[in-house]
N, C-alpha and C. Protein backbone atom coordinates (compact mmCIF):
# COMPACT_ATOMS: atom_id res chain seq x y z
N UNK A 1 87.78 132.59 72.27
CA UNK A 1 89.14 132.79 72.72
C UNK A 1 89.98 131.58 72.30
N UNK A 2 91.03 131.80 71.45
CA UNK A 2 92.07 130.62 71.29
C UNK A 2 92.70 130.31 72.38
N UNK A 3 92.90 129.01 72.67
CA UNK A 3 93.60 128.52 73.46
C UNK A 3 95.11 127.53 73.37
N UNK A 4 95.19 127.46 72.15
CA UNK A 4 96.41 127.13 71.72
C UNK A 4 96.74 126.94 70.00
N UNK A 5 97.88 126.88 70.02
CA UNK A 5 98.36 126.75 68.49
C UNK A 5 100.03 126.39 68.24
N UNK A 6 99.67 124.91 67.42
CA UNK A 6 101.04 123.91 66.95
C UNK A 6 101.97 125.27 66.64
N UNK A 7 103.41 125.02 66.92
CA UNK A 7 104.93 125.49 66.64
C UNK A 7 105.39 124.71 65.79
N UNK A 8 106.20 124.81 64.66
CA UNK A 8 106.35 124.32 64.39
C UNK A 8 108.00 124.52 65.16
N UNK A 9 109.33 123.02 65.13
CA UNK A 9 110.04 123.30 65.24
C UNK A 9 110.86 122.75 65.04
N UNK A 10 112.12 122.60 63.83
CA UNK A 10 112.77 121.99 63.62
C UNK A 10 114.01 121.38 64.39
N UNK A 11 114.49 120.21 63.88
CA UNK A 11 115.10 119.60 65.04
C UNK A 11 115.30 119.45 66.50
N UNK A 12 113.78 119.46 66.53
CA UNK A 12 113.14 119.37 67.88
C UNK A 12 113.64 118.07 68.81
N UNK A 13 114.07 117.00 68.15
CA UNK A 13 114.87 115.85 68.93
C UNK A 13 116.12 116.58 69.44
N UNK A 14 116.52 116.95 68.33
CA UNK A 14 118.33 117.46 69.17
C UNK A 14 117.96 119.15 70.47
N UNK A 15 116.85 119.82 70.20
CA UNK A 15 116.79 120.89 71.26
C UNK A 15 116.06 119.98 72.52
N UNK A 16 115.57 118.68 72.53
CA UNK A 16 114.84 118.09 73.67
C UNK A 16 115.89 118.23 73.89
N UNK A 17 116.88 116.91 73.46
CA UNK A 17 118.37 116.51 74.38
C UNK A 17 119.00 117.63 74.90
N UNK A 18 119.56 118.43 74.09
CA UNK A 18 120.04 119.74 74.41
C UNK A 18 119.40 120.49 76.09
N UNK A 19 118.10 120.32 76.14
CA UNK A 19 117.35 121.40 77.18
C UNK A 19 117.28 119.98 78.40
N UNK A 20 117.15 118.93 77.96
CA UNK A 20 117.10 117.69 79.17
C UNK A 20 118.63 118.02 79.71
N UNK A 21 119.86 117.92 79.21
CA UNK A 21 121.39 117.84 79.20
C UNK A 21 121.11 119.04 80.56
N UNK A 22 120.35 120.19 80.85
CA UNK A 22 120.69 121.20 81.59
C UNK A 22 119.67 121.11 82.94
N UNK A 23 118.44 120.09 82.66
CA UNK A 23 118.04 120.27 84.01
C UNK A 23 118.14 119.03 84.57
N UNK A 24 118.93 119.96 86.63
CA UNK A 24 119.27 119.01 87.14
C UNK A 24 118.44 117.22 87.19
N UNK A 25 119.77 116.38 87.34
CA UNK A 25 119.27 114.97 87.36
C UNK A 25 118.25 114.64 88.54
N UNK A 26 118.65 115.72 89.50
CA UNK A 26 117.84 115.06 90.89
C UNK A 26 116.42 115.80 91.14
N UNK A 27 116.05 116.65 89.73
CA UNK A 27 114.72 117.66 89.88
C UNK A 27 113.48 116.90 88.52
N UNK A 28 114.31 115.78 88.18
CA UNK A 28 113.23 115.01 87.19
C UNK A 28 112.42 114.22 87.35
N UNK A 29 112.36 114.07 88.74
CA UNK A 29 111.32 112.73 89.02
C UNK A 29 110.25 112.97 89.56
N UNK A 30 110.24 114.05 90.76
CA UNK A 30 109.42 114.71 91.44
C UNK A 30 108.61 115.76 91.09
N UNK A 31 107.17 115.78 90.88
CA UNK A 31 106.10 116.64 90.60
C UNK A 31 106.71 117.92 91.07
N UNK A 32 106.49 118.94 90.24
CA UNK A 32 106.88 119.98 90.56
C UNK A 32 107.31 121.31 89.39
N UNK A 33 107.05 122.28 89.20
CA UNK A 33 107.36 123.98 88.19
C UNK A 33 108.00 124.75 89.16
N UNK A 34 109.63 124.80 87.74
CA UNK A 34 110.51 125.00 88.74
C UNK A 34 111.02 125.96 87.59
N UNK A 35 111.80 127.30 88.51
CA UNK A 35 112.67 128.49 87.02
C UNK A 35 114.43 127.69 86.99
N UNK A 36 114.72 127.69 85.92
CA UNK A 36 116.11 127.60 85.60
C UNK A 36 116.17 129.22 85.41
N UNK A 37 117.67 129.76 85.77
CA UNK A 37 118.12 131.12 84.65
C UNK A 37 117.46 130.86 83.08
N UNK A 38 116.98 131.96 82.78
CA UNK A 38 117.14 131.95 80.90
C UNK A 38 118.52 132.16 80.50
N UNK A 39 119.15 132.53 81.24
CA UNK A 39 120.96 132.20 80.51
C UNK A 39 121.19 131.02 80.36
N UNK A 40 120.73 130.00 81.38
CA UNK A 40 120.52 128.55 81.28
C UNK A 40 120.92 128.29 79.94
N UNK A 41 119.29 128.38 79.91
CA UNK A 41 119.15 127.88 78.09
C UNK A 41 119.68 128.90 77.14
N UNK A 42 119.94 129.71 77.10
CA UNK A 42 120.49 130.95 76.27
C UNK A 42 122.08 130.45 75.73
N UNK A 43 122.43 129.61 76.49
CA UNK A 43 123.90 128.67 75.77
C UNK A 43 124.09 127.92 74.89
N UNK A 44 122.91 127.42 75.06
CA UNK A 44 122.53 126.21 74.08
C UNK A 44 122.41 126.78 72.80
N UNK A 45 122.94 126.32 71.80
CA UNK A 45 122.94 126.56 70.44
C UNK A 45 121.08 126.25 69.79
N UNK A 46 121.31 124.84 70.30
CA UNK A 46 119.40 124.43 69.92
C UNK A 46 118.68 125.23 69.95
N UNK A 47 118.76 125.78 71.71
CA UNK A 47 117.70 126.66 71.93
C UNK A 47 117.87 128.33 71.40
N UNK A 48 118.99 128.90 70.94
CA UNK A 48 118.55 130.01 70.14
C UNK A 48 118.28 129.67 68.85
N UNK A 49 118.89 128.56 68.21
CA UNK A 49 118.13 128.46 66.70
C UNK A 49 116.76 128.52 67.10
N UNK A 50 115.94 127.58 67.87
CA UNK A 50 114.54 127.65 67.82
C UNK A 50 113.80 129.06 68.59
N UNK A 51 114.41 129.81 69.12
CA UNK A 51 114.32 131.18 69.11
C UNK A 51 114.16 132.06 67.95
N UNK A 52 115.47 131.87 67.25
CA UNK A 52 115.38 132.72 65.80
C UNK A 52 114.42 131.94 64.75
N UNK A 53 113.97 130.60 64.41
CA UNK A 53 113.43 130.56 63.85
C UNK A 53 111.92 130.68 63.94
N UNK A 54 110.97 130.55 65.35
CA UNK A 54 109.91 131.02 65.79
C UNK A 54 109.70 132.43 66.01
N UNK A 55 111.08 133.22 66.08
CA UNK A 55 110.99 134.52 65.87
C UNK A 55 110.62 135.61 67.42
N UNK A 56 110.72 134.24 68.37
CA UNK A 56 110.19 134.93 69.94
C UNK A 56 111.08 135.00 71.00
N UNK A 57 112.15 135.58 70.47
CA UNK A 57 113.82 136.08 71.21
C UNK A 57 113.31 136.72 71.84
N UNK A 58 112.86 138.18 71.22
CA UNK A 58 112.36 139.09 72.27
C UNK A 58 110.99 138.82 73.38
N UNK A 59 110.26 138.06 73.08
CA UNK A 59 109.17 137.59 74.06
C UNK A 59 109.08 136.83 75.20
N UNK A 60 110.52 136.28 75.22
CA UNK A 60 110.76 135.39 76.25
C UNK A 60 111.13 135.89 77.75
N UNK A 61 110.10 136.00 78.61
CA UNK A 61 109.67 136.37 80.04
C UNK A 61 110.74 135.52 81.04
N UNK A 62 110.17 134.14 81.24
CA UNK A 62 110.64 133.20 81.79
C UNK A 62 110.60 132.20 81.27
N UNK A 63 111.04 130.84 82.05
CA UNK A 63 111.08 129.60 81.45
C UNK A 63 110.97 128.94 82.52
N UNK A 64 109.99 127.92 82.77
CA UNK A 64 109.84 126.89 83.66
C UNK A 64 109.95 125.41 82.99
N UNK A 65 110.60 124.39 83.90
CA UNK A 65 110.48 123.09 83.82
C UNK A 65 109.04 122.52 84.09
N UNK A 66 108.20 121.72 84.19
CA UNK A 66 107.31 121.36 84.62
C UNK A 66 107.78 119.53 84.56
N UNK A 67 107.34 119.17 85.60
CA UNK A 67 107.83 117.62 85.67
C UNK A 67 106.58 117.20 86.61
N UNK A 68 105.65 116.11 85.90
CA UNK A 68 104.67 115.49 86.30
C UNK A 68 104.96 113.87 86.39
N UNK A 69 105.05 113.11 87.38
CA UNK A 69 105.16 112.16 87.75
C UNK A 69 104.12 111.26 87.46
N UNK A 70 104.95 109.71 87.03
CA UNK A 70 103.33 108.69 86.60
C UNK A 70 102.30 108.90 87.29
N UNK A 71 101.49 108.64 86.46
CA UNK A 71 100.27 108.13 87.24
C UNK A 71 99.24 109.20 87.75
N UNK A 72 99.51 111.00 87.72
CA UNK A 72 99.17 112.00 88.33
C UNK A 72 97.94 112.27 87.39
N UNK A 73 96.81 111.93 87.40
CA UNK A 73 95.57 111.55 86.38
C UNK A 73 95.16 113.16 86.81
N UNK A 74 95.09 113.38 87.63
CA UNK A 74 94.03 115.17 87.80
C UNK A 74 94.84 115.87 88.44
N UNK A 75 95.96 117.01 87.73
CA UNK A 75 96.54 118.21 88.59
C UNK A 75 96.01 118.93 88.69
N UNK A 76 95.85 119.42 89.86
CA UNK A 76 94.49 120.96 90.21
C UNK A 76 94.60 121.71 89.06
N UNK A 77 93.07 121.78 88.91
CA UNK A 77 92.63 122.96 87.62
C UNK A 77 93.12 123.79 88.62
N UNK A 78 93.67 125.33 87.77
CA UNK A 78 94.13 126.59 87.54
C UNK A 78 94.65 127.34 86.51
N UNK A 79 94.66 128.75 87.05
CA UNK A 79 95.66 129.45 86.02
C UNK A 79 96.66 129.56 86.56
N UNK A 80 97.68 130.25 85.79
CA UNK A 80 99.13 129.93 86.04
C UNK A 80 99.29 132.08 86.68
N UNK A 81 100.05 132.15 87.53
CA UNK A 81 100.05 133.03 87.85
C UNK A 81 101.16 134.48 87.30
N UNK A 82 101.26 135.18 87.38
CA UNK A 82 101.55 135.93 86.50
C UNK A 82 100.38 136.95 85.24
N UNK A 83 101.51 137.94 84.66
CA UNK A 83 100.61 138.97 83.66
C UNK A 83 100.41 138.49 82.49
N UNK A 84 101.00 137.32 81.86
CA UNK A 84 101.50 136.46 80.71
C UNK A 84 100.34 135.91 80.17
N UNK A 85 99.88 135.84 79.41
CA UNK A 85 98.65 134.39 79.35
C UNK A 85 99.55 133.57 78.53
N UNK A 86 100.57 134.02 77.92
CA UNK A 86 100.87 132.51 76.81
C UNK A 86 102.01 132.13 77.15
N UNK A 87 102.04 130.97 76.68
CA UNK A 87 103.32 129.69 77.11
C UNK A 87 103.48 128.81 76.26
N UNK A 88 104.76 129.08 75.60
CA UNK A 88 105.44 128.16 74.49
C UNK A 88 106.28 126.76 75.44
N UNK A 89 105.00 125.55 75.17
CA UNK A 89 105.02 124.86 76.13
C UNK A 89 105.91 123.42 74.86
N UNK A 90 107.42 123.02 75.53
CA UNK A 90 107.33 121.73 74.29
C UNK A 90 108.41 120.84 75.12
N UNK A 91 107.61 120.28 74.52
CA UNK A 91 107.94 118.19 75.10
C UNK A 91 109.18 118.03 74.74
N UNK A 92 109.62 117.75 76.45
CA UNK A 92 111.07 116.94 76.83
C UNK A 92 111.16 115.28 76.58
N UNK A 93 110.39 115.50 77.76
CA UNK A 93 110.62 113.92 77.59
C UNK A 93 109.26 112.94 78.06
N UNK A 94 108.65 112.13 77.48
CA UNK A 94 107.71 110.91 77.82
C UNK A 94 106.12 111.84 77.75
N UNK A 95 106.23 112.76 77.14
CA UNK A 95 105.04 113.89 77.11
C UNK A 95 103.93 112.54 75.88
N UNK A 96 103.78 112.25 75.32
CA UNK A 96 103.08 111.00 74.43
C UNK A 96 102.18 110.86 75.31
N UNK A 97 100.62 110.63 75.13
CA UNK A 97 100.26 110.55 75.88
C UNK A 97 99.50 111.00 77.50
N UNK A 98 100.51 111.90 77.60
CA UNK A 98 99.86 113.35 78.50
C UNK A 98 99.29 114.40 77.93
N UNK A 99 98.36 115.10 78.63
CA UNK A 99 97.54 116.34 78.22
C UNK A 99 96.97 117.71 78.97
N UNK A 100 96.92 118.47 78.18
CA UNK A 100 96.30 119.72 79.06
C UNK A 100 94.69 119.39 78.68
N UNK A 101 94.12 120.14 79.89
CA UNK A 101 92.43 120.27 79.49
C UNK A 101 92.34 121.30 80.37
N UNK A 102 91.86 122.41 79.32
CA UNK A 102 91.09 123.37 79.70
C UNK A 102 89.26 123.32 79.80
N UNK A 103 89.09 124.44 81.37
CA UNK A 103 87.80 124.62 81.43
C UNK A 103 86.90 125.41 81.54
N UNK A 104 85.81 125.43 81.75
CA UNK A 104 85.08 126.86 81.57
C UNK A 104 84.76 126.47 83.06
N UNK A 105 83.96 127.72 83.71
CA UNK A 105 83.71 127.51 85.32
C UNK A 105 83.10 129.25 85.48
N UNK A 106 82.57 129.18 86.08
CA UNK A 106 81.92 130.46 87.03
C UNK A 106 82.43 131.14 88.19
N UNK A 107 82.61 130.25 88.45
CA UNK A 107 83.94 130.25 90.24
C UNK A 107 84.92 131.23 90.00
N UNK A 108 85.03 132.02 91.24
CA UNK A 108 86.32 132.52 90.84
C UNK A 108 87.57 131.68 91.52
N UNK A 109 88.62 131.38 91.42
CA UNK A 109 89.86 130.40 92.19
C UNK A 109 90.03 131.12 93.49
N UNK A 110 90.65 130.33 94.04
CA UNK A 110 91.24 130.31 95.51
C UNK A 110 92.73 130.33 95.32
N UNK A 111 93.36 131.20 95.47
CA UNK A 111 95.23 131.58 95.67
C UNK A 111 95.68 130.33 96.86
N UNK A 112 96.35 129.47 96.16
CA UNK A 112 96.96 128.28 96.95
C UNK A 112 98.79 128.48 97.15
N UNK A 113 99.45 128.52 98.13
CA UNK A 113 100.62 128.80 98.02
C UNK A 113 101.05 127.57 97.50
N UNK A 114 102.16 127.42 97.56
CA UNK A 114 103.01 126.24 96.90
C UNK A 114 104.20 126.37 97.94
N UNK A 115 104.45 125.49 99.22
CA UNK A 115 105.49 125.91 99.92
C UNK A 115 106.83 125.84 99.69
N UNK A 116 107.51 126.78 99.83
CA UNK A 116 108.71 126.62 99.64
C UNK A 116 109.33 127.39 98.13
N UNK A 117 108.30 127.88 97.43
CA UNK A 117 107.97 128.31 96.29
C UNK A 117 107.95 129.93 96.79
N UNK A 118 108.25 130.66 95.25
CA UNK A 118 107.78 131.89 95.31
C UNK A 118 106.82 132.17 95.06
N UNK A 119 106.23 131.38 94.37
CA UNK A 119 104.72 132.01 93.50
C UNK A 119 103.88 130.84 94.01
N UNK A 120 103.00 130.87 93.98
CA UNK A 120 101.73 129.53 94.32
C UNK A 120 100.67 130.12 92.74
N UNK A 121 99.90 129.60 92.46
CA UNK A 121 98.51 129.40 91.83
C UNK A 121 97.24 129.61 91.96
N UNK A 122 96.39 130.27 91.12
CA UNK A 122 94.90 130.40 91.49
C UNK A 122 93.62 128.80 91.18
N UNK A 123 93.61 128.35 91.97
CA UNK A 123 93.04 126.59 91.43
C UNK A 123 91.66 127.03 91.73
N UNK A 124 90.93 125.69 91.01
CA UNK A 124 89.10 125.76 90.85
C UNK A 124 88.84 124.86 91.48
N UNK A 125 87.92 124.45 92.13
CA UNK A 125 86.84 123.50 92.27
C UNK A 125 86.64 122.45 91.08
N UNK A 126 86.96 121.00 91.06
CA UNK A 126 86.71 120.14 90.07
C UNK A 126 85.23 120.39 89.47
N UNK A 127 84.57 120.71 90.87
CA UNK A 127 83.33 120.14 90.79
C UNK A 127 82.65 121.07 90.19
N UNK A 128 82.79 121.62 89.87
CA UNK A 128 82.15 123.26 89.48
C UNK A 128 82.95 123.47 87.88
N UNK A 129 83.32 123.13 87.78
CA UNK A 129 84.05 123.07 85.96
C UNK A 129 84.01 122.34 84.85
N UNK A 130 83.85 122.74 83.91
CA UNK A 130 83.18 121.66 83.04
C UNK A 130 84.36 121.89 81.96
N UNK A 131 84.85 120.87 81.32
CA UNK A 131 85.76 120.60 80.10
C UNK A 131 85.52 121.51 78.94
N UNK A 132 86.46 122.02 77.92
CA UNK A 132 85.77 122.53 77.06
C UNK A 132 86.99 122.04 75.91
N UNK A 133 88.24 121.93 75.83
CA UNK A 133 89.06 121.54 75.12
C UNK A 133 90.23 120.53 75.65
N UNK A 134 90.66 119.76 75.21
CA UNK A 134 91.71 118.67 75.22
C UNK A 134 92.99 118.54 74.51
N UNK A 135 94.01 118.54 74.70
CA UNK A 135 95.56 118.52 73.97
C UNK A 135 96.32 117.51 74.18
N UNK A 136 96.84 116.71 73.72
CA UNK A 136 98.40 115.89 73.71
C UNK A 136 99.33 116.87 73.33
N UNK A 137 100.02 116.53 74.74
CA UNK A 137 101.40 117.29 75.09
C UNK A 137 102.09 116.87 74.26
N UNK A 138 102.45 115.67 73.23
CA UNK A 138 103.72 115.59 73.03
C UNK A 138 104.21 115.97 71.44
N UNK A 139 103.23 117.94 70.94
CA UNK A 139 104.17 118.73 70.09
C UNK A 139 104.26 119.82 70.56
N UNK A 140 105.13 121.26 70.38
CA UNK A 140 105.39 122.02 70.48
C UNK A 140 104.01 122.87 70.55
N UNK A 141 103.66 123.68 71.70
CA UNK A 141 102.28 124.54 71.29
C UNK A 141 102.39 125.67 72.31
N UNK A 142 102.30 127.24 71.67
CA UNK A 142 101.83 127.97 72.69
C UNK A 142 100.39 127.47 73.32
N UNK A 143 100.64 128.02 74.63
CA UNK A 143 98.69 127.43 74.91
C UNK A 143 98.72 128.93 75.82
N UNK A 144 97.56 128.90 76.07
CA UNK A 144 96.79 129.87 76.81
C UNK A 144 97.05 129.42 78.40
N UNK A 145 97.55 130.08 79.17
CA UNK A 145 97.75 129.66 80.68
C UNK A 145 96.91 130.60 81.51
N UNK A 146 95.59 131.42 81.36
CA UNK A 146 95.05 132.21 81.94
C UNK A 146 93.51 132.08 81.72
N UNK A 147 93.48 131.24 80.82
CA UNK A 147 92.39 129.63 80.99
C UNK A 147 92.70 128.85 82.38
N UNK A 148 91.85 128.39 82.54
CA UNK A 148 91.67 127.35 83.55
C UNK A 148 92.05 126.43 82.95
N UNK A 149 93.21 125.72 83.70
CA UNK A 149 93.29 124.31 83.00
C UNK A 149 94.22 123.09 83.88
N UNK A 150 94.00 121.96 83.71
CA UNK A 150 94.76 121.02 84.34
C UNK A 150 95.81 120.18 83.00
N UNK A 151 96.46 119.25 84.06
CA UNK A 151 97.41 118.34 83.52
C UNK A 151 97.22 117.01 83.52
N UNK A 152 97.02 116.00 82.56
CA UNK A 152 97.11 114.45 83.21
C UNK A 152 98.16 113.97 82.70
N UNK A 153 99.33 112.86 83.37
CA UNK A 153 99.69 112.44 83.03
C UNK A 153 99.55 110.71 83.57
N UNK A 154 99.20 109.98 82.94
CA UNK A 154 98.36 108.60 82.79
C UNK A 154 99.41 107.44 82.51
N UNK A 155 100.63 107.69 82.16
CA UNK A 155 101.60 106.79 82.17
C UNK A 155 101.94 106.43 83.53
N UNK A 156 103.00 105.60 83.10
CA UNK A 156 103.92 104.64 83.95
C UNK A 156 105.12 105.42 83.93
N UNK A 157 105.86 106.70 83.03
CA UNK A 157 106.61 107.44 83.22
C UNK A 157 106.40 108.69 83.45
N UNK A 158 107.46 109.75 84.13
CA UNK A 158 107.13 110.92 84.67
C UNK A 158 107.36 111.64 83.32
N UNK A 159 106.94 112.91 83.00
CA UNK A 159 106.55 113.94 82.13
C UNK A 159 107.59 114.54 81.99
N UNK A 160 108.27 115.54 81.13
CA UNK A 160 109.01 116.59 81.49
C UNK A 160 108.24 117.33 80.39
N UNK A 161 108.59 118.81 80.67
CA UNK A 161 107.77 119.86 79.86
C UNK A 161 109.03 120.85 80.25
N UNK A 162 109.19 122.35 78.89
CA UNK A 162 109.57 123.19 79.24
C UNK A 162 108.81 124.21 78.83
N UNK A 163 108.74 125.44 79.45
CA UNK A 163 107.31 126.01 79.35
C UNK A 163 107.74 127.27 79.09
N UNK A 164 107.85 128.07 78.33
CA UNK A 164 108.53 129.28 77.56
C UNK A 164 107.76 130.46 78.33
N UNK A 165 107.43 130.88 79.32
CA UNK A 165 106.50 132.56 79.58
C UNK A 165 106.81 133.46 78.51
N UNK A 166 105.88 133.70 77.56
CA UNK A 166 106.05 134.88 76.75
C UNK A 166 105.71 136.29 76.80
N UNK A 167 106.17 137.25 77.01
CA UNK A 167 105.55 138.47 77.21
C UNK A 167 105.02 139.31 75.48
N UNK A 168 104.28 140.31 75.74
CA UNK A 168 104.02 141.07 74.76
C UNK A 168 103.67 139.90 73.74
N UNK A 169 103.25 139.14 73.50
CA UNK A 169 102.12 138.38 72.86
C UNK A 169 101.08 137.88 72.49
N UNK A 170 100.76 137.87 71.28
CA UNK A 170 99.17 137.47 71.16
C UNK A 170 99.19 136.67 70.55
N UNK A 171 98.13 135.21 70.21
CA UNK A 171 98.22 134.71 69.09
C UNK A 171 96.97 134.77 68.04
């Protein structure tokens, strides 16, 4: 099973700034996967060029922020919830350095709410999962979100990620 694959995407500096410019200042510091509208980003000039040139206008489900705070070395393994498995996942800001790791496991997850949230997550047991692949966050990559997988981020700065939900996709 693939679990991810490089995007390529041009002028990927000016669509960071562009997609940072729209999420709020006071939702960047604090751990947390959060929905903007896709009209949001649907204004932005950046973000439909890199639409039309990846060619996944029509595939686009949702869109989440993801913002991981220094220092957060092990975010609960899980899958991401939803019918989706893939996620055109690409680096905002201070992603260098951070990574996904997916795992294999036997277990089935435990449904954890997330309060205050609409959706919560299916998470694993550390202890019961064993590594099977490793990524640096900081290029453009669909990845597989229906893998088991966690987040580290190991810096001294917080993460930003924007995370594309794609529907009707395979890679």
């Amino acid at each position: 099973m693939k679990l991810y694959q490089q995007v390529d995407i041009p002028n990927l500096a000016e669509l960071q700034a562009a997609i940072l410019s729209i999420i709020p200042a006071s939702r960047r510091t604090i751990t947390d996967l959060f929905y903007l509208p896709v009209a949001h980003y649907m204004i932005l000039p950046e973000f439909r060029e890199m639409l039309e040139h990846t060619k996944l206008a029509e595939n686009v489900l949702s869109i989440a922020t993801v913002v991981v705070e220094p220092g957060l070395e092990n975010w609960p393994i899980h899958v991401d919830h939803g019918d989706t498995p893939w996620s055109l996942n690409i680096p905002i800001q201070h992603c260098e350095g951070t990574w996904t790791t997916w795992y294999s496991t036997d277990q089935s997850p435990s449904y954890t709410e997330r309060p205050g949230k609409d959706t919560g997550y299916y998470r694993y047991d550390v202890d019961q999962c064993e590594a099977i692949d490793r990524l640096e966050m900081n290029k453009p990559h669909i990845i597989n979100i229906h893998v088991p997988h966690g987040i580290a981020n190991p810096k001294d700065q917080t993460r930003i990620l924007t995370a594309i939900r794609l529907r009707n996709f395979e890679l």
